[in-house]
Protein backbone atom coordinates (compact mmCIF):
# COMPACT_ATOMS: atom_id res chain seq x y z
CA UNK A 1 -24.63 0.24 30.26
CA UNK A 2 -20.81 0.23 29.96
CA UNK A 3 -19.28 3.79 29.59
CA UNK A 4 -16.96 3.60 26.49
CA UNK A 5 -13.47 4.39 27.54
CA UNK A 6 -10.65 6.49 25.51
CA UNK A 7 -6.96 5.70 25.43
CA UNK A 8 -4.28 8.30 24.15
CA UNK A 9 -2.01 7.37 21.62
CA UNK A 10 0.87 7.36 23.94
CA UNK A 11 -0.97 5.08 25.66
CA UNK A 12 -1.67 2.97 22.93
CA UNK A 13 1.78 3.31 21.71
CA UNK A 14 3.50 2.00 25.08
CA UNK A 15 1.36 -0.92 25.43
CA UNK A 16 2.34 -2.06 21.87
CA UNK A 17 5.88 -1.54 22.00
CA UNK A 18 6.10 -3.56 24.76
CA UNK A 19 4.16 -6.58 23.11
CA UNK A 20 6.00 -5.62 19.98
CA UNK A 21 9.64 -5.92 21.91
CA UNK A 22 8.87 -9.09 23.69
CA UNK A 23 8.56 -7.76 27.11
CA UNK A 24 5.35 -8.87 27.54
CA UNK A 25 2.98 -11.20 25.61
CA UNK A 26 -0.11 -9.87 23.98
CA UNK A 27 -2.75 -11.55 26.23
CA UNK A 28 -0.88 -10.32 29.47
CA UNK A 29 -0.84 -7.07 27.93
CA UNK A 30 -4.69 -7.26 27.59
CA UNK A 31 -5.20 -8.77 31.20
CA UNK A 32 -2.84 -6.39 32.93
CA UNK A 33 -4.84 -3.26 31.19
CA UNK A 34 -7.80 -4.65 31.24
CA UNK A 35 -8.58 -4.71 27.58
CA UNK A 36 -9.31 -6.88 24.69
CA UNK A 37 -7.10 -9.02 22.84
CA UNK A 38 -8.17 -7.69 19.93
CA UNK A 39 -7.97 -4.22 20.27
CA UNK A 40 -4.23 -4.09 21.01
CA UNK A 41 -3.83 -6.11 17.59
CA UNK A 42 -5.77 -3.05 16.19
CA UNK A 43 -3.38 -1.08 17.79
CA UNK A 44 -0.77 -2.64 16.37
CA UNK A 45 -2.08 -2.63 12.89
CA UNK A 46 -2.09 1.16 13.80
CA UNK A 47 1.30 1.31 14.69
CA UNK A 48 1.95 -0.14 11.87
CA UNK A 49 0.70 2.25 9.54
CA UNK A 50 2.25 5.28 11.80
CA UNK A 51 -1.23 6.45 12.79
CA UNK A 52 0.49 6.34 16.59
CA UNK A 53 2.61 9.44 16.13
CA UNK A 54 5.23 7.08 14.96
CA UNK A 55 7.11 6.17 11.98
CA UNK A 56 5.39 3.47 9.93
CA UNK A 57 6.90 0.16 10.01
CA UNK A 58 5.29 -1.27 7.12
CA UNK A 59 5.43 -0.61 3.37
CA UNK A 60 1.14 0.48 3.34
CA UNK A 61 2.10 2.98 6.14
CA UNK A 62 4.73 4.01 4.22
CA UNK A 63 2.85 4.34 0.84
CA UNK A 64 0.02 6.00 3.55
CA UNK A 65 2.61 8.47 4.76
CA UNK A 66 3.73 9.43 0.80
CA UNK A 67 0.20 9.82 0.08
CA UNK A 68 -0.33 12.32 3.20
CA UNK A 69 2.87 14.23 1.94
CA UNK A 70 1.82 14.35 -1.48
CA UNK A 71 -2.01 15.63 -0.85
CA UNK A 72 0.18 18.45 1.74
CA UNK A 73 2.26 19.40 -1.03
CA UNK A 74 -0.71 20.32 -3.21
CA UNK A 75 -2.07 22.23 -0.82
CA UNK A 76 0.95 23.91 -0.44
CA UNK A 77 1.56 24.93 -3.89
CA UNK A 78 -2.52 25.95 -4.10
CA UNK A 79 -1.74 28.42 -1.52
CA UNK A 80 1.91 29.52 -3.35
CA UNK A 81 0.34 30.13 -6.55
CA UNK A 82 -2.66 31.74 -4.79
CA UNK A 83 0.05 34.45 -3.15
CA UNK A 84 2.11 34.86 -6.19
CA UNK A 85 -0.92 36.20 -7.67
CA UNK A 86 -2.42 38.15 -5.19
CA UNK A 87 1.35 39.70 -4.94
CA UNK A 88 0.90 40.55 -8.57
CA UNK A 89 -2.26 41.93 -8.24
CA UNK A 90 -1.33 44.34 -5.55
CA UNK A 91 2.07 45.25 -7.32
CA UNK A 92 -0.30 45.97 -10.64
CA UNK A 93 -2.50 48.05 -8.03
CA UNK A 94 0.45 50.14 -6.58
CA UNK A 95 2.13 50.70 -9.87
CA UNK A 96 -1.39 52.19 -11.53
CA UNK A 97 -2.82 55.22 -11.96
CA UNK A 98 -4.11 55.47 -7.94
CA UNK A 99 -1.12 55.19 -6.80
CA UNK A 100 0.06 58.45 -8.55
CA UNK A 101 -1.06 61.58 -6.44
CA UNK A 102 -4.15 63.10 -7.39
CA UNK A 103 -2.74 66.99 -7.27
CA UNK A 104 0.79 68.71 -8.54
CA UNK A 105 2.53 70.29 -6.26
CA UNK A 106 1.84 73.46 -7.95
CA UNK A 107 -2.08 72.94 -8.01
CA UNK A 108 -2.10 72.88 -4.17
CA UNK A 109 -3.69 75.63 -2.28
CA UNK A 110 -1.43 77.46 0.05
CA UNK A 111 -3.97 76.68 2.94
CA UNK A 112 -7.41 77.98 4.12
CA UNK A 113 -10.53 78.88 2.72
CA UNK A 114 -11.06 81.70 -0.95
C-alpha cells in the first residue's frame, strides 16, 4: 500500500506559478515532481481561488475572499457589542451601591478589641 504524501502550499504554489508563467509545461511539471497531471490542475483551480496563501486571480475567489471578510466582520462586531456591554455592566457595577464604602469615617473603631 502506497503511503499518501503531503505537499505544503508553498510547494504547491511554486510548482503552479511556474506552469502558470510558461516556464514549464504542465505535464513536465508532473513528471519532474513526480505527480499527477491532474492534481496540479487542482492546484491551480486552488490558486485560483487564493486558497494558496495568495491573492485570488479569479472573480469566485474573489467573491470567496468577500465572503471570508464579511463572515470575519460579524464576528468581529459579535465580540464589539459583546465588550461594550460587559463594559457597561461593570461601569453599572462600580458606580452602585458596593462600590460605596461600607463604614463612615466616623463609625470606625480607633483600633483593637472593647
Amino acid at each position: 500500500m502506497q503511503i499518501r504524501r503531503r505537499f505544503t502550499d508553498e510547494f504547491k504554489k511554486r510548482v503552479v506559478e511556474e506552469v502558470l508563467s510558461g516556464s514549464i509545461r504542465q505535464s513536465a511539471a508532473a513528471r519532474q515532481h513526480s505527480i499527477s497531471y491532474n492534481l496540479i490542475s487542482r492546484w491551480k483551480n486552488d490558486y485560483a481561488m487564493g486558497r494558496l496563501d495568495n491573492e485570488p486571480t479569479c472573480p469566485a475567489g474573489f467573491e470567496a475572499k468577500i465572503a471570508q471578510l464579511e463572515r470575519k466582520i460579524g464576528q468581529l462586531t459579535m465580540e464589539n457589542e459583546l465588550l461594550k456591554k460587559l463594559a457597561r455592566q461593570t461601569a453599572r457595577t462600580q458606580s452602585g451601591p458596593l462600590s460605596k464604602p461600607i463604614y463612615t469615617r466616623s463609625e470606625v473603631s480607633d483600633g483593637g478589641a472593647k
